[in-house]
N, C-alpha and C. Protein backbone atom coordinates (compact mmCIF):
# COMPACT_ATOMS: atom_id res chain seq x y z
N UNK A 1 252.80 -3.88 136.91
CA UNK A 1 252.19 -4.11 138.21
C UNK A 1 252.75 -3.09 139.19
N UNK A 2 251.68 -2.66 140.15
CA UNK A 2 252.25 -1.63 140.84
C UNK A 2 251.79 -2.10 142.50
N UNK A 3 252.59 -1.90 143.42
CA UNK A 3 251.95 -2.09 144.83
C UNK A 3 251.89 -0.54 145.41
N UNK A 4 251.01 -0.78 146.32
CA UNK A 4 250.85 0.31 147.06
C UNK A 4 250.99 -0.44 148.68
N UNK A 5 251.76 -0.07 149.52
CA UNK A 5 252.23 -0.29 150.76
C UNK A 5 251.41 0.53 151.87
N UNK A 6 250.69 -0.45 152.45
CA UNK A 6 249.97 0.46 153.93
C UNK A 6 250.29 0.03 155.60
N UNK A 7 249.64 1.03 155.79
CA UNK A 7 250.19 0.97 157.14
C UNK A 7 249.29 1.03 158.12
N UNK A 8 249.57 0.60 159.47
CA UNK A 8 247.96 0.16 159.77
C UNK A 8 246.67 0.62 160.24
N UNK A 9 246.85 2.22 159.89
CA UNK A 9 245.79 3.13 159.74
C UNK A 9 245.07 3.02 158.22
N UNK A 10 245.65 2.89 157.66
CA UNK A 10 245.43 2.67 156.28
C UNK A 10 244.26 1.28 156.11
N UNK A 11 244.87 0.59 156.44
CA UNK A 11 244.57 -0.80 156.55
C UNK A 11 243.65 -1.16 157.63
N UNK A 12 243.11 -0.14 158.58
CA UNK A 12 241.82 0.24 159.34
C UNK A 12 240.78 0.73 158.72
N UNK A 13 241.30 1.78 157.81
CA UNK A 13 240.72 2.97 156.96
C UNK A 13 239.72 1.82 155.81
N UNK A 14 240.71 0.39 155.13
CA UNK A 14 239.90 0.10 154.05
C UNK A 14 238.58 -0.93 154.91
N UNK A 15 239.37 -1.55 156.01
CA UNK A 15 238.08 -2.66 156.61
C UNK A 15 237.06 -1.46 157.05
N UNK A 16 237.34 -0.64 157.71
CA UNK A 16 235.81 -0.21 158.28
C UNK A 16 235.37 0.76 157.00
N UNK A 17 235.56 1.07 155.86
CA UNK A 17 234.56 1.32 154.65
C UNK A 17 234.44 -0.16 153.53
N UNK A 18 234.84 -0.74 153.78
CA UNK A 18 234.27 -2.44 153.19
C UNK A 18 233.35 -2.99 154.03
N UNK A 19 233.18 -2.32 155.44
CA UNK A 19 232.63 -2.98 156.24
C UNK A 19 230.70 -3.23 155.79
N UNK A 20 230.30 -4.27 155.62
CA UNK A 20 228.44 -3.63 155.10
C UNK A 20 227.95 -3.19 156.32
N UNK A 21 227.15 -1.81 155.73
CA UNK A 21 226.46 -0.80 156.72
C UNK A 21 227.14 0.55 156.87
N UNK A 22 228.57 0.87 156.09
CA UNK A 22 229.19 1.72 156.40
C UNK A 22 228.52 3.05 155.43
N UNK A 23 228.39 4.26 155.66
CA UNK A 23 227.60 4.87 154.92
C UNK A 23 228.86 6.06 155.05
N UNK A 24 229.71 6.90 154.12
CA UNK A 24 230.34 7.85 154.43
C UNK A 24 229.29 9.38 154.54
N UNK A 25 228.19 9.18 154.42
CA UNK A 25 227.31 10.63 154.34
C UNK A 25 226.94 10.45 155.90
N UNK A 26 227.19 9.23 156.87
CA UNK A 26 226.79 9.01 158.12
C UNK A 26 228.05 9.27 159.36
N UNK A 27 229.04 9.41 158.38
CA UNK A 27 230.39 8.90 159.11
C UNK A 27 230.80 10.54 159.46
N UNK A 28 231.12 10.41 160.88
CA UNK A 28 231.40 11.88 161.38
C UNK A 28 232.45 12.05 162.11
N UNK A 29 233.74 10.94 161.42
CA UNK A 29 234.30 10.73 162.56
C UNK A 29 235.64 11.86 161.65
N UNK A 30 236.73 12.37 161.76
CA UNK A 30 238.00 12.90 161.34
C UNK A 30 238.56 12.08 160.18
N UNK A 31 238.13 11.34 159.90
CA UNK A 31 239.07 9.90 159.01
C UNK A 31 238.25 9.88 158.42
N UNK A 32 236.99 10.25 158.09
CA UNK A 32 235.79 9.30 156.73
C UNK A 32 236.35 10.25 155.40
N UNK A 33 237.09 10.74 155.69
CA UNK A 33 237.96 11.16 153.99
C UNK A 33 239.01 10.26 153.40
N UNK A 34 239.70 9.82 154.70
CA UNK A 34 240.63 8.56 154.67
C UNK A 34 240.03 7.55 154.16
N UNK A 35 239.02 7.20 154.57
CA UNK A 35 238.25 5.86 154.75
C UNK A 35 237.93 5.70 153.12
N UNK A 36 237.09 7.23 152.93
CA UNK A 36 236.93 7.15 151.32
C UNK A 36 237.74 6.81 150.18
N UNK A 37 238.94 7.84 150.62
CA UNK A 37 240.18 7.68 149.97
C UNK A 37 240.66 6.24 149.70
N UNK A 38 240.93 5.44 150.55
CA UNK A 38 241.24 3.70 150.74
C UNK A 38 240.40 3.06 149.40
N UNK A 39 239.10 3.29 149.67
CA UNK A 39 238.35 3.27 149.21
C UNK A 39 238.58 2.91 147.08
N UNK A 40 238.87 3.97 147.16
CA UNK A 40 238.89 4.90 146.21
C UNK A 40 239.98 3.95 145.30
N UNK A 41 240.98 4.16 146.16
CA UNK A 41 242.49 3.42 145.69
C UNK A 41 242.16 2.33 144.82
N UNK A 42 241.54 1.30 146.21
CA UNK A 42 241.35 -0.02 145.85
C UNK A 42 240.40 0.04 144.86
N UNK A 43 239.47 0.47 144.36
CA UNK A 43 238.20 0.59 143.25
C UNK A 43 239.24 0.95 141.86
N UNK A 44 240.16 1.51 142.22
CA UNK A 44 240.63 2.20 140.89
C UNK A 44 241.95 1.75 140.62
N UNK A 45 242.31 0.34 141.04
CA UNK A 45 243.31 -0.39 141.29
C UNK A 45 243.27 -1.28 139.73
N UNK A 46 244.41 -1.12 139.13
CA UNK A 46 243.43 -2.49 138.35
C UNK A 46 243.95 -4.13 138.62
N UNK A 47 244.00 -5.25 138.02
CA UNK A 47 243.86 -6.78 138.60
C UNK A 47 245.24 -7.10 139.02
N UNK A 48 245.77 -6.31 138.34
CA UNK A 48 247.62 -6.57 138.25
C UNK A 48 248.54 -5.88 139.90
N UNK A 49 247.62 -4.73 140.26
CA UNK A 49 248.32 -3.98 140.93
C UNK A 49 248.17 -4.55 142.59
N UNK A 50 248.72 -4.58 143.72
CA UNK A 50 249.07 -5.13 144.42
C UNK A 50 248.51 -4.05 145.78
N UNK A 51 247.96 -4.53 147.05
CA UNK A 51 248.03 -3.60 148.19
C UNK A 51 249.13 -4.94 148.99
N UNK A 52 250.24 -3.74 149.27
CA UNK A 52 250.97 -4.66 150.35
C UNK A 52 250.97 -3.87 151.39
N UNK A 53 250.77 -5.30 152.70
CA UNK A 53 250.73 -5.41 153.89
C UNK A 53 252.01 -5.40 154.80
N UNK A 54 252.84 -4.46 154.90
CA UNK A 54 253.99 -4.91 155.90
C UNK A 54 253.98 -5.64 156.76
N UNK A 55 254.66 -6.45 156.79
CA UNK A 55 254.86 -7.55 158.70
C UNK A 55 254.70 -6.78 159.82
N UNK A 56 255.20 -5.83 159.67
CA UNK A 56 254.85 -4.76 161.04
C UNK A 56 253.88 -4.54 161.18
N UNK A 57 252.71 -4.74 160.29
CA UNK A 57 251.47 -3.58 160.40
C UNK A 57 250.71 -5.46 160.55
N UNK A 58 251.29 -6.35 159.87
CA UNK A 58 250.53 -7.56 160.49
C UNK A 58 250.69 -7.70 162.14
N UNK A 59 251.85 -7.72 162.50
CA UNK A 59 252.03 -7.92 163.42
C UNK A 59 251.23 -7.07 164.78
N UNK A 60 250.56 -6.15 164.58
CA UNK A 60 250.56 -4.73 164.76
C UNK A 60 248.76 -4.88 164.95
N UNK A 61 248.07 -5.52 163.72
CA UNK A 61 246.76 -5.68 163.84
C UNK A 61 246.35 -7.31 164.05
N UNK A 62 247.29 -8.07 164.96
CA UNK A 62 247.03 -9.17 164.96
C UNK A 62 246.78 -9.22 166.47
N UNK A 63 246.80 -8.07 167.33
CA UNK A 63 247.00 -7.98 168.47
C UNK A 63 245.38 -7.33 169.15
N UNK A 64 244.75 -7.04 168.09
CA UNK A 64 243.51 -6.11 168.06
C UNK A 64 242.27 -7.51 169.04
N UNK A 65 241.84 -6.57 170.38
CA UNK A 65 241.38 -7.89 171.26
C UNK A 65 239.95 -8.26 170.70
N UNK A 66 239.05 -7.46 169.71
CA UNK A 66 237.91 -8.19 169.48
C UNK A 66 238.27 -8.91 168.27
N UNK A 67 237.31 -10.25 168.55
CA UNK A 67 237.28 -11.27 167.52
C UNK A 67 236.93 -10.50 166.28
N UNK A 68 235.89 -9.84 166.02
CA UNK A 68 235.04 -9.47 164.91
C UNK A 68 235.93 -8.63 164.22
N UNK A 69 236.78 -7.62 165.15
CA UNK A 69 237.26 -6.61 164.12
C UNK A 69 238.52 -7.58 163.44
N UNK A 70 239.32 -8.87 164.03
CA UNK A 70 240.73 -8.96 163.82
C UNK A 70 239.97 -10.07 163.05
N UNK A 71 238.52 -10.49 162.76
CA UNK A 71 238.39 -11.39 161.77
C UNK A 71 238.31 -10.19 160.07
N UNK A 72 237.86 -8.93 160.41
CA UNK A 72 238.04 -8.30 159.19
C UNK A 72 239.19 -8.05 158.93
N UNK A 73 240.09 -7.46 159.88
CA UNK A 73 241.58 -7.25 159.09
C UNK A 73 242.05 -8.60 158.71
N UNK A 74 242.07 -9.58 159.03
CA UNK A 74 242.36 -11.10 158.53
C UNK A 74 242.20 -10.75 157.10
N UNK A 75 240.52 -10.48 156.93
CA UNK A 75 240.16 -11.30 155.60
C UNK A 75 240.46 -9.76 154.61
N UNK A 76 241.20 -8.87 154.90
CA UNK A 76 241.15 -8.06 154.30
C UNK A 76 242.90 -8.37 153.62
N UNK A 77 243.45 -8.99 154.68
CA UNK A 77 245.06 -9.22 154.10
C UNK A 77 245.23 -10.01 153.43
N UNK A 78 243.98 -11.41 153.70
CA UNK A 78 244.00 -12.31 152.33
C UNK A 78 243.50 -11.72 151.11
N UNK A 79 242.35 -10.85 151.43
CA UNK A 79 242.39 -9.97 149.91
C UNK A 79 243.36 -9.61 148.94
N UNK A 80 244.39 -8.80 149.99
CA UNK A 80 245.46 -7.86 149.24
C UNK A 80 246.33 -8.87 149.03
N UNK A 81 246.23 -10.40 149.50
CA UNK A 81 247.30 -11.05 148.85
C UNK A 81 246.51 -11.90 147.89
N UNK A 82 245.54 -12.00 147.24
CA UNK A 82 245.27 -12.24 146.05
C UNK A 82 246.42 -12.47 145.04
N UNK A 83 246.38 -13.78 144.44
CA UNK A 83 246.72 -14.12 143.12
C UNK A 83 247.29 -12.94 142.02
N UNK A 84 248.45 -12.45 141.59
CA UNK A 84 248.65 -11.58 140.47
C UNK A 84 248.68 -12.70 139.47
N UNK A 85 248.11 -11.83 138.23
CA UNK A 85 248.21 -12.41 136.89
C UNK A 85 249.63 -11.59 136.30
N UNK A 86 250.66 -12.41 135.70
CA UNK A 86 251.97 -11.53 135.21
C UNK A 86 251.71 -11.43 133.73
């Protein structure tokens, strides 16, 4: 089992390309390589391997003032804490 540790650009990077509607051939922003990249990680992750969330970077995106975006980073940290099989 392997974790990979992000930080909370990172962890911006995977909600807004999980987000539905996100198109990277549309995305023009400096980061849609990042975004891909995240992307990428998590797709090629396999069941065992782990994305961890530092407390800092919770702490950090728990502060974010719209509802909508701090309901995706929510459900994106219960993702990465998913169940490991040992």
């Amino acid at each position: 089992m392997q974790k990979l540790a992000v930080d909370s650009n990172s962890l911006t990077c995977m909600v807004d390309v999980t987000t539905p509607g996100y198109d990277p051939r549309r995305d023009r922003s400096k980061v849609c390589a990042e975004r891909v990249a995240m992307l990428r990680i998590e797709l090629y992750m396999n069941s065992k391997d782990r994305i961890y969330v530092l407390p800092a970077v919770e702490e950090e995106y728990q502060r974010i003032p719209e509802e909508h975006r701090l309901f995706l980073h929510d459900n994106m940290i219960l993702f990465s804490k998913r169940p490991v099989a040992i």
